[in-house]
C-alpha atoms as a PDB file:
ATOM      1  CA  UNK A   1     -23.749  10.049  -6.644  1.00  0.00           C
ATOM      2  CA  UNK A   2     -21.135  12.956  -7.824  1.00  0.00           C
ATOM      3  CA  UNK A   3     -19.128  11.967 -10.527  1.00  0.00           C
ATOM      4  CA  UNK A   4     -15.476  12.479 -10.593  1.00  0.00           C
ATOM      5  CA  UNK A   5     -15.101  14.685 -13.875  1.00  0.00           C
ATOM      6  CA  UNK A   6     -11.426  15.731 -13.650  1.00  0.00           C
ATOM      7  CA  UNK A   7     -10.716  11.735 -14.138  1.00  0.00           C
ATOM      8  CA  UNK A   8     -11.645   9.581 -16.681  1.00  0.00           C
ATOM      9  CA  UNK A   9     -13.504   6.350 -16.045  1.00  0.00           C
ATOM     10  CA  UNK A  10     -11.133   4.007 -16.966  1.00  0.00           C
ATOM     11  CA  UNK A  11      -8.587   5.757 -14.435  1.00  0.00           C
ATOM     12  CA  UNK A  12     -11.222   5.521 -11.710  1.00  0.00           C
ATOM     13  CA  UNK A  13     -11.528   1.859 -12.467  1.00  0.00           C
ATOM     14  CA  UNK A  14      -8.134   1.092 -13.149  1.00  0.00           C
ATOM     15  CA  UNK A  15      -6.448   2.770 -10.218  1.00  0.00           C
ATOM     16  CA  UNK A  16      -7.698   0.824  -7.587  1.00  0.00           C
ATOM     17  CA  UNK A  17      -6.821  -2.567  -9.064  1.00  0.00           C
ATOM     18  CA  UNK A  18      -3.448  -1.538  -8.926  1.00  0.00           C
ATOM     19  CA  UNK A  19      -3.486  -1.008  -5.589  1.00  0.00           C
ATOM     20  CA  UNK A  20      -5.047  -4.181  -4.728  1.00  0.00           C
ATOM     21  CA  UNK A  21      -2.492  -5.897  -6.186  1.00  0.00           C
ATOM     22  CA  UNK A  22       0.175  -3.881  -4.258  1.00  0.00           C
ATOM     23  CA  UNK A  23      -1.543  -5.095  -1.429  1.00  0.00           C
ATOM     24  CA  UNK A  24      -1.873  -8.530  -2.565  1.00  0.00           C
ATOM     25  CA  UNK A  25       2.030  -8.708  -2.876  1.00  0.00           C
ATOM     26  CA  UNK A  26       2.424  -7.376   0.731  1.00  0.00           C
ATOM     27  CA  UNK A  27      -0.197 -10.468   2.058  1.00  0.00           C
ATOM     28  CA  UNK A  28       1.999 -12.408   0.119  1.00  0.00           C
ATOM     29  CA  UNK A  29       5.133 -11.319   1.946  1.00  0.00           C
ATOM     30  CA  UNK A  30       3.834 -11.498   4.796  1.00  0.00           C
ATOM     31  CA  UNK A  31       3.564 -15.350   4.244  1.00  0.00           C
ATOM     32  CA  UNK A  32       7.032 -15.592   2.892  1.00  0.00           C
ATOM     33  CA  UNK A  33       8.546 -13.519   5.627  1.00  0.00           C
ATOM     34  CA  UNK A  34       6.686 -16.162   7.939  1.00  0.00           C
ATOM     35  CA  UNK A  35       7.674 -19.286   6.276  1.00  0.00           C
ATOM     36  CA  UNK A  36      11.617 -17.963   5.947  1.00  0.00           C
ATOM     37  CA  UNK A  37      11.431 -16.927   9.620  1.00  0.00           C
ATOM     38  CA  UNK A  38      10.594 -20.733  10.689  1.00  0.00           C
ATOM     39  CA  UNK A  39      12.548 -22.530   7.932  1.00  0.00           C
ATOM     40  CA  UNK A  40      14.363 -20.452   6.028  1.00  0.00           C
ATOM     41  CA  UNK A  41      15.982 -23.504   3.898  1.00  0.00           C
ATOM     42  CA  UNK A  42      12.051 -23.861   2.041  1.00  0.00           C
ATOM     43  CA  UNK A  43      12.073 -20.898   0.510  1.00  0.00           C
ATOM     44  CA  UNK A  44      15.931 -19.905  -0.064  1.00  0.00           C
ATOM     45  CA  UNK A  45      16.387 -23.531  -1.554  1.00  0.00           C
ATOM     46  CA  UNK A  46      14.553 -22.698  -5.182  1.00  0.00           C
ATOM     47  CA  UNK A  47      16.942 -19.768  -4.968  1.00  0.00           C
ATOM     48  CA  UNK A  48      20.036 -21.023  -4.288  1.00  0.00           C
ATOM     49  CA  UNK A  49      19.790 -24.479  -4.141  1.00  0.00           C
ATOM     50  CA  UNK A  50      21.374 -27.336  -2.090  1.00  0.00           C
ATOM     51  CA  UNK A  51      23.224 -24.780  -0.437  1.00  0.00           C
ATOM     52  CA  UNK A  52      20.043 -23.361   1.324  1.00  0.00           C
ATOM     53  CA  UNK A  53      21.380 -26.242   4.125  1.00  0.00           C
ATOM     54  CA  UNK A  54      24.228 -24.129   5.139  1.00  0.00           C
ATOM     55  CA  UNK A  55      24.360 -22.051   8.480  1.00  0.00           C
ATOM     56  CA  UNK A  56      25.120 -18.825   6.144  1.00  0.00           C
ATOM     57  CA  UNK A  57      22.207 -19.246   4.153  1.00  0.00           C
ATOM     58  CA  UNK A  58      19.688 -20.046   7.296  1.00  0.00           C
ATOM     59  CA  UNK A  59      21.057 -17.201   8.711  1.00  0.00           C
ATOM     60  CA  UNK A  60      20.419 -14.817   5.394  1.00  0.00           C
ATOM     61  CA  UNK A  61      17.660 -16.568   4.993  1.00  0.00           C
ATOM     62  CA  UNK A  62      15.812 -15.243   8.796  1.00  0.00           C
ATOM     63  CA  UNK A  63      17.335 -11.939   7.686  1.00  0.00           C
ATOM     64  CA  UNK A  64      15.537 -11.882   4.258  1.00  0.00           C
ATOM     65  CA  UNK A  65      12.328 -13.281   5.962  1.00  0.00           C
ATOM     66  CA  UNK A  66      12.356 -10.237   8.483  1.00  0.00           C
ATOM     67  CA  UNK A  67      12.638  -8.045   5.881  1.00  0.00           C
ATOM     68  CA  UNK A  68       9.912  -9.216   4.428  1.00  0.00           C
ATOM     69  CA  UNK A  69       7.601  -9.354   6.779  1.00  0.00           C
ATOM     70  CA  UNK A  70       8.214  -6.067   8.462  1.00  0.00           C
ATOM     71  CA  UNK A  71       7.720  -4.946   4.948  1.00  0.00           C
ATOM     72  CA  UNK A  72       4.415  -6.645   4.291  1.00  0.00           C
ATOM     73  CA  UNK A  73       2.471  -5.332   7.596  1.00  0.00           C
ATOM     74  CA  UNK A  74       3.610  -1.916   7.621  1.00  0.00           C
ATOM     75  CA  UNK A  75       2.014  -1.650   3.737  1.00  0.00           C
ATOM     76  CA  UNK A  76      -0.937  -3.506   5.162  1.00  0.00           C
ATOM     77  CA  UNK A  77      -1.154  -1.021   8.019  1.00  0.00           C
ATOM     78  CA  UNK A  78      -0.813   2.048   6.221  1.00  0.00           C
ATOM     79  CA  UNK A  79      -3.299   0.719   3.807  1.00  0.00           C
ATOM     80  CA  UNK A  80      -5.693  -0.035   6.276  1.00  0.00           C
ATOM     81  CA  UNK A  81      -5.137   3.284   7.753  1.00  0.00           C
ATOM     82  CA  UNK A  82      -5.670   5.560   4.285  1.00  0.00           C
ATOM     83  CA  UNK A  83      -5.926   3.241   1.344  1.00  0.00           C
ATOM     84  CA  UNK A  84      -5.043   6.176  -0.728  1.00  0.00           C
ATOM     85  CA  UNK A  85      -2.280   8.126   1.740  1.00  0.00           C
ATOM     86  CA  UNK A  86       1.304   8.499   1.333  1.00  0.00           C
ATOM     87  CA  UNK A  87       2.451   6.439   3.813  1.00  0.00           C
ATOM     88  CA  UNK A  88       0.588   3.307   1.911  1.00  0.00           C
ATOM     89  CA  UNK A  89       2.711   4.034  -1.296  1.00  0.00           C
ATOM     90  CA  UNK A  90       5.868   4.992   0.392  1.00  0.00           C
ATOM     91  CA  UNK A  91       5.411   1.570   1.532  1.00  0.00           C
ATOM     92  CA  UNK A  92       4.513   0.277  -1.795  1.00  0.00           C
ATOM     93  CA  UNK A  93       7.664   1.806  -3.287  1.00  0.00           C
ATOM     94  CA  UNK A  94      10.197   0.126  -0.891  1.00  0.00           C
ATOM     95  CA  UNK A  95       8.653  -3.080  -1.119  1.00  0.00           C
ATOM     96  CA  UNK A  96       9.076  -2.683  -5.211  1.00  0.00           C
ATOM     97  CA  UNK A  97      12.490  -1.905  -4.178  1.00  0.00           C
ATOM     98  CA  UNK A  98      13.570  -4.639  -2.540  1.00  0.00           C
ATOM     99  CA  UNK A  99      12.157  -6.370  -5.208  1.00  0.00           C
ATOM    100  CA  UNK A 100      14.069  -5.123  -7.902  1.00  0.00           C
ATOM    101  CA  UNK A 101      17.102  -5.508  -5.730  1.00  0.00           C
ATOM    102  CA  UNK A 102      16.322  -9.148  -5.771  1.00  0.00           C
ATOM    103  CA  UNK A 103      15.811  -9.680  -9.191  1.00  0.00           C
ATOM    104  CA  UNK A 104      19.616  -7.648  -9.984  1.00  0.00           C
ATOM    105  CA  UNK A 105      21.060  -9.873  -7.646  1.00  0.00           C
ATOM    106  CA  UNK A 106      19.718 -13.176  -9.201  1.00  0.00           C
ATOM    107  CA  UNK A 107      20.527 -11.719 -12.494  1.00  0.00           C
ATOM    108  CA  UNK A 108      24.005 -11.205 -11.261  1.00  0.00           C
ATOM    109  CA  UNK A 109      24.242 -14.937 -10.042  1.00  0.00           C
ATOM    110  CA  UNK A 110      22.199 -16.396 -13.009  1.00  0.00           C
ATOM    111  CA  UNK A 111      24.897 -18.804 -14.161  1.00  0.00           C
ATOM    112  CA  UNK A 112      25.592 -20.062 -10.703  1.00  0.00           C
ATOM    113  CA  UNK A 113      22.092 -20.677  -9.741  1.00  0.00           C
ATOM    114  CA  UNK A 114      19.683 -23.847 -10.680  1.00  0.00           C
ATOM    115  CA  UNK A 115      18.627 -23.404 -14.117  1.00  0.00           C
ATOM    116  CA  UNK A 116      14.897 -23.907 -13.859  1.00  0.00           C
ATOM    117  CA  UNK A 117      13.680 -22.635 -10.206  1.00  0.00           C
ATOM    118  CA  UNK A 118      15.801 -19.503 -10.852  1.00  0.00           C
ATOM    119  CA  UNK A 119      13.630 -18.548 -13.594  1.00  0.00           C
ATOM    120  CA  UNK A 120      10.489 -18.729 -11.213  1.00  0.00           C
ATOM    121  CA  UNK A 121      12.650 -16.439  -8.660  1.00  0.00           C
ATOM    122  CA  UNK A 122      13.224 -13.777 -11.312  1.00  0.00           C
ATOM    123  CA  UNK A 123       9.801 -13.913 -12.327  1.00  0.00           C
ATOM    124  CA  UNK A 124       8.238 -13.657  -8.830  1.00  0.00           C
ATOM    125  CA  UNK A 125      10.250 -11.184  -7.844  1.00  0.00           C
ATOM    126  CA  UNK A 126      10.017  -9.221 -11.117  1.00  0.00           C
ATOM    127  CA  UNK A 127       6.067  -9.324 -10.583  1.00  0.00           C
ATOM    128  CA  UNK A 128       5.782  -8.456  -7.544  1.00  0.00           C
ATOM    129  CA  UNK A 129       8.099  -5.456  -8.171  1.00  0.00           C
ATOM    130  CA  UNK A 130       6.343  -4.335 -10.890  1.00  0.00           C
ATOM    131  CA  UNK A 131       2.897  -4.513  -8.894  1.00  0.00           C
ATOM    132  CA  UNK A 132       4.138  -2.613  -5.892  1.00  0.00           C
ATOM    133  CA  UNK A 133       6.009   0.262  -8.070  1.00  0.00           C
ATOM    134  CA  UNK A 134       2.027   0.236  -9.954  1.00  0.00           C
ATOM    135  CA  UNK A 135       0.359   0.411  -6.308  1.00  0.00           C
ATOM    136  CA  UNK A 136       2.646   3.525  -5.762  1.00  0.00           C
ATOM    137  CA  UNK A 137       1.930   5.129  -8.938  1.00  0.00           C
ATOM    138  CA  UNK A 138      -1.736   4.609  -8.396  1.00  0.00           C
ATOM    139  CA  UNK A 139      -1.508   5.827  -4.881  1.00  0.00           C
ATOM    140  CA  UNK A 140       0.341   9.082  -5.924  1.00  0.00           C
ATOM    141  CA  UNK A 141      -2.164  10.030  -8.519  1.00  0.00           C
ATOM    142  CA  UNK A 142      -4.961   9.723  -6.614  1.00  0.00           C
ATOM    143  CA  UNK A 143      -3.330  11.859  -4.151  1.00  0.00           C
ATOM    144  CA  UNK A 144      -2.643  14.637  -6.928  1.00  0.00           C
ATOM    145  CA  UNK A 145      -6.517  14.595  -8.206  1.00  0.00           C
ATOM    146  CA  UNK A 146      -7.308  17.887  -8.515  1.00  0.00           C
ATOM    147  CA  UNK A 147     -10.480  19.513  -7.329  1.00  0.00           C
ATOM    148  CA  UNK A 148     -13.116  18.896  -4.433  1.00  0.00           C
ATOM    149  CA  UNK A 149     -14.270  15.894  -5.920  1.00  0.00           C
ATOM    150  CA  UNK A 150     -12.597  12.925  -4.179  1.00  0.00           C
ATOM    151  CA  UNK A 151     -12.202   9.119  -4.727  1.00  0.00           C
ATOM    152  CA  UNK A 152     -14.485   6.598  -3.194  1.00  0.00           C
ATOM    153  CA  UNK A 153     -11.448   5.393  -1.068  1.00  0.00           C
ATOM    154  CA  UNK A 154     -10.196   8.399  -0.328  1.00  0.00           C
ATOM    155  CA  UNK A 155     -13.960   9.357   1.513  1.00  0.00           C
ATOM    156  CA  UNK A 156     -13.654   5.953   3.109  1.00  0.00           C
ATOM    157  CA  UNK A 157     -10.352   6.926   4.928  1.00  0.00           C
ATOM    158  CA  UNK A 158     -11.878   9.683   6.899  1.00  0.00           C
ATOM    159  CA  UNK A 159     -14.960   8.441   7.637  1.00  0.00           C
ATOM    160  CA  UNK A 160     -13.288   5.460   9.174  1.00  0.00           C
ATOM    161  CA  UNK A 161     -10.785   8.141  10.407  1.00  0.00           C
ATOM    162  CA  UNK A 162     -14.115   9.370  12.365  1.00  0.00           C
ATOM    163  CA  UNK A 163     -13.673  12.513  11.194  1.00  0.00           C
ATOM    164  CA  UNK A 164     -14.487  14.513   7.803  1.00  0.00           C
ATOM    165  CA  UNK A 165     -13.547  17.787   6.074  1.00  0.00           C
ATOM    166  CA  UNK A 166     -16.643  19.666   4.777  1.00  0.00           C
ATOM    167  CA  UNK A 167     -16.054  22.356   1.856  1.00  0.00           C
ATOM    168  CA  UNK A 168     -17.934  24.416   4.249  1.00  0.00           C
ATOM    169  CA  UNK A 169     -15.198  27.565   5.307  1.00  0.00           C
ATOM    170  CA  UNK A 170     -14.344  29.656   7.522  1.00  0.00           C
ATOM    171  CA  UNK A 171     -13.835  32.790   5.641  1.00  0.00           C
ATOM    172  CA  UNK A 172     -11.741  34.037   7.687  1.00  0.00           C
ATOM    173  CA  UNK A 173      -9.040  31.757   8.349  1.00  0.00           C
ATOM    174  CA  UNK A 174      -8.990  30.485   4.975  1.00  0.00           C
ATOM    175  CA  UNK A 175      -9.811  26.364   6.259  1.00  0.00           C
ATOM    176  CA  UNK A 176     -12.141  24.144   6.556  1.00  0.00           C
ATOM    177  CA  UNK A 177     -14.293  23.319   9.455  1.00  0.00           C
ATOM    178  CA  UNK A 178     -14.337  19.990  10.645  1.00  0.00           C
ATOM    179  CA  UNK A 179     -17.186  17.004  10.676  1.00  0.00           C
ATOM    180  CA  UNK A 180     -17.996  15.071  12.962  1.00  0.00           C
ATOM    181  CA  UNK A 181     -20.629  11.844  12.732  1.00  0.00           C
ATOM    182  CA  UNK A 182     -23.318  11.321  15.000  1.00  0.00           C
ATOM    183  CA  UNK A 183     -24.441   7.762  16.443  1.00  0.00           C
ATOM    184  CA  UNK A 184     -27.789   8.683  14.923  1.00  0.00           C
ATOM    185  CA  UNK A 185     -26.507   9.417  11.047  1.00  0.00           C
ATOM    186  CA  UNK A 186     -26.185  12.785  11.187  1.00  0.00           C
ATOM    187  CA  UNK A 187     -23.350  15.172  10.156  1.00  0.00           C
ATOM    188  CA  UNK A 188     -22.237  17.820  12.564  1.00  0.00           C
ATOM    189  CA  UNK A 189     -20.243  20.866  11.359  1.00  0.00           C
ATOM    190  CA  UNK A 190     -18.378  22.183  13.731  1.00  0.00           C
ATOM    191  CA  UNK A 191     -17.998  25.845  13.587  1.00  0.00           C
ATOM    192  CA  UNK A 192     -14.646  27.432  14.755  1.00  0.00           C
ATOM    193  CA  UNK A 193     -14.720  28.718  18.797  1.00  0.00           C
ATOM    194  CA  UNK A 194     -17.192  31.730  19.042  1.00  0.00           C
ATOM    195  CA  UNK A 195     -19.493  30.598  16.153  1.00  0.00           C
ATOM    196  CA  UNK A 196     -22.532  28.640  15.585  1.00  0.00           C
ATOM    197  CA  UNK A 197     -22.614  24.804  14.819  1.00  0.00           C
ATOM    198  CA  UNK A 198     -24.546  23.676  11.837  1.00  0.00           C
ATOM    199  CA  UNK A 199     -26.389  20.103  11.668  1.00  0.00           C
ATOM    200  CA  UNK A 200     -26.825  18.121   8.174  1.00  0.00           C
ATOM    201  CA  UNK A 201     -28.992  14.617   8.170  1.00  0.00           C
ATOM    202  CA  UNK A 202     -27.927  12.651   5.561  1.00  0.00           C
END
């Protein structure tokens, strides 16, 4: 096992958990955006209150919920994809921002709304902003690691991509050549048209 030595261990530690709970918060919206989609009254009424009954607010309500969800698959998808990618933490920033957005707008209204359940609104929505704005941060460092050496989710991306990049060159052409993995275990570098290919076991 190569160890990573242009990041410290605690970073290497730390930086997935905040991912995981950026993803968390999206399998969480997902379930919100769900349960607003098919009642939206259950979840708007700790936000608003008894006026979670009115068309308006059913109909803000669906709105909110497909927000949500569309917001909560596409960060599992791109996570799924690349764990470590830029499309997982552009997706983890505008989840954070919606979340902030909701937490202004129940400051804004903090008078008007029910004392005690709007307290648990500010606070859910507070967390889960500050997880997904962490999940981008961790996403965007990883991606700015200097050096060959790579993160163990970052090598789990393209081998699952079915593809990998060795640090073997082509001289030439300044790039890598590409890997591809056998059925039987093997690594196969695939030299650029007109050259040889190389075979690794591992």
């Amino acid at each position: 096992m190569v160890n990573d030595r242009n990041k410290p261990p605690a970073a290497a530690t730390v930086l997935p958990l905040l991912r995981y709970a950026a993803v968390a918060v999206a399998a969480g919206r997902i379930g919100l955006g769900v349960a607003a989609l098919a009642r939206p009254s259950a979840p708007a009424r700790p936000w608003v209150g008894p006026a979670a009954d009115e068309l308006g607010a059913q109909v803000f309500g669906r709105a909110m919920g497909g927000r949500d969800l569309a917001l909560g698959l596409g960060a599992l998808a791109a996570t799924l994809e690349a764990p470590a990618g830029r499309a997982a933490g552009a997706w983890f920033a505008a989840g954070a921002l919606s979340d902030t957005l909701d937490v202004a707008i129940t400051v804004a209204a903090w008078r008007r709304l029910p004392r005690i359940t709007r307290w648990l609104i500010a606070a859910s929505a507070g967390g889960a902003a500050i997880a997904g704005a962490a999940g981008t941060v961790a996403t965007l460092l990883e991606l700015s690691d200097p050096g060959d050496a790579e993160t163990p989710l970052r090598r789990r991306a393209r081998i699952r991509a079915g593809h990998d990049s060795a640090p073997g060159s082509d001289c030439s052409r300044g790039r890598a050549w590409p890997v591809r993995r056998s059925p039987h275990g093997e690594r196969r570098i695939m030299a650029p048209a007109g050259r040889y290919s190389m075979k690794a076991v591992i």
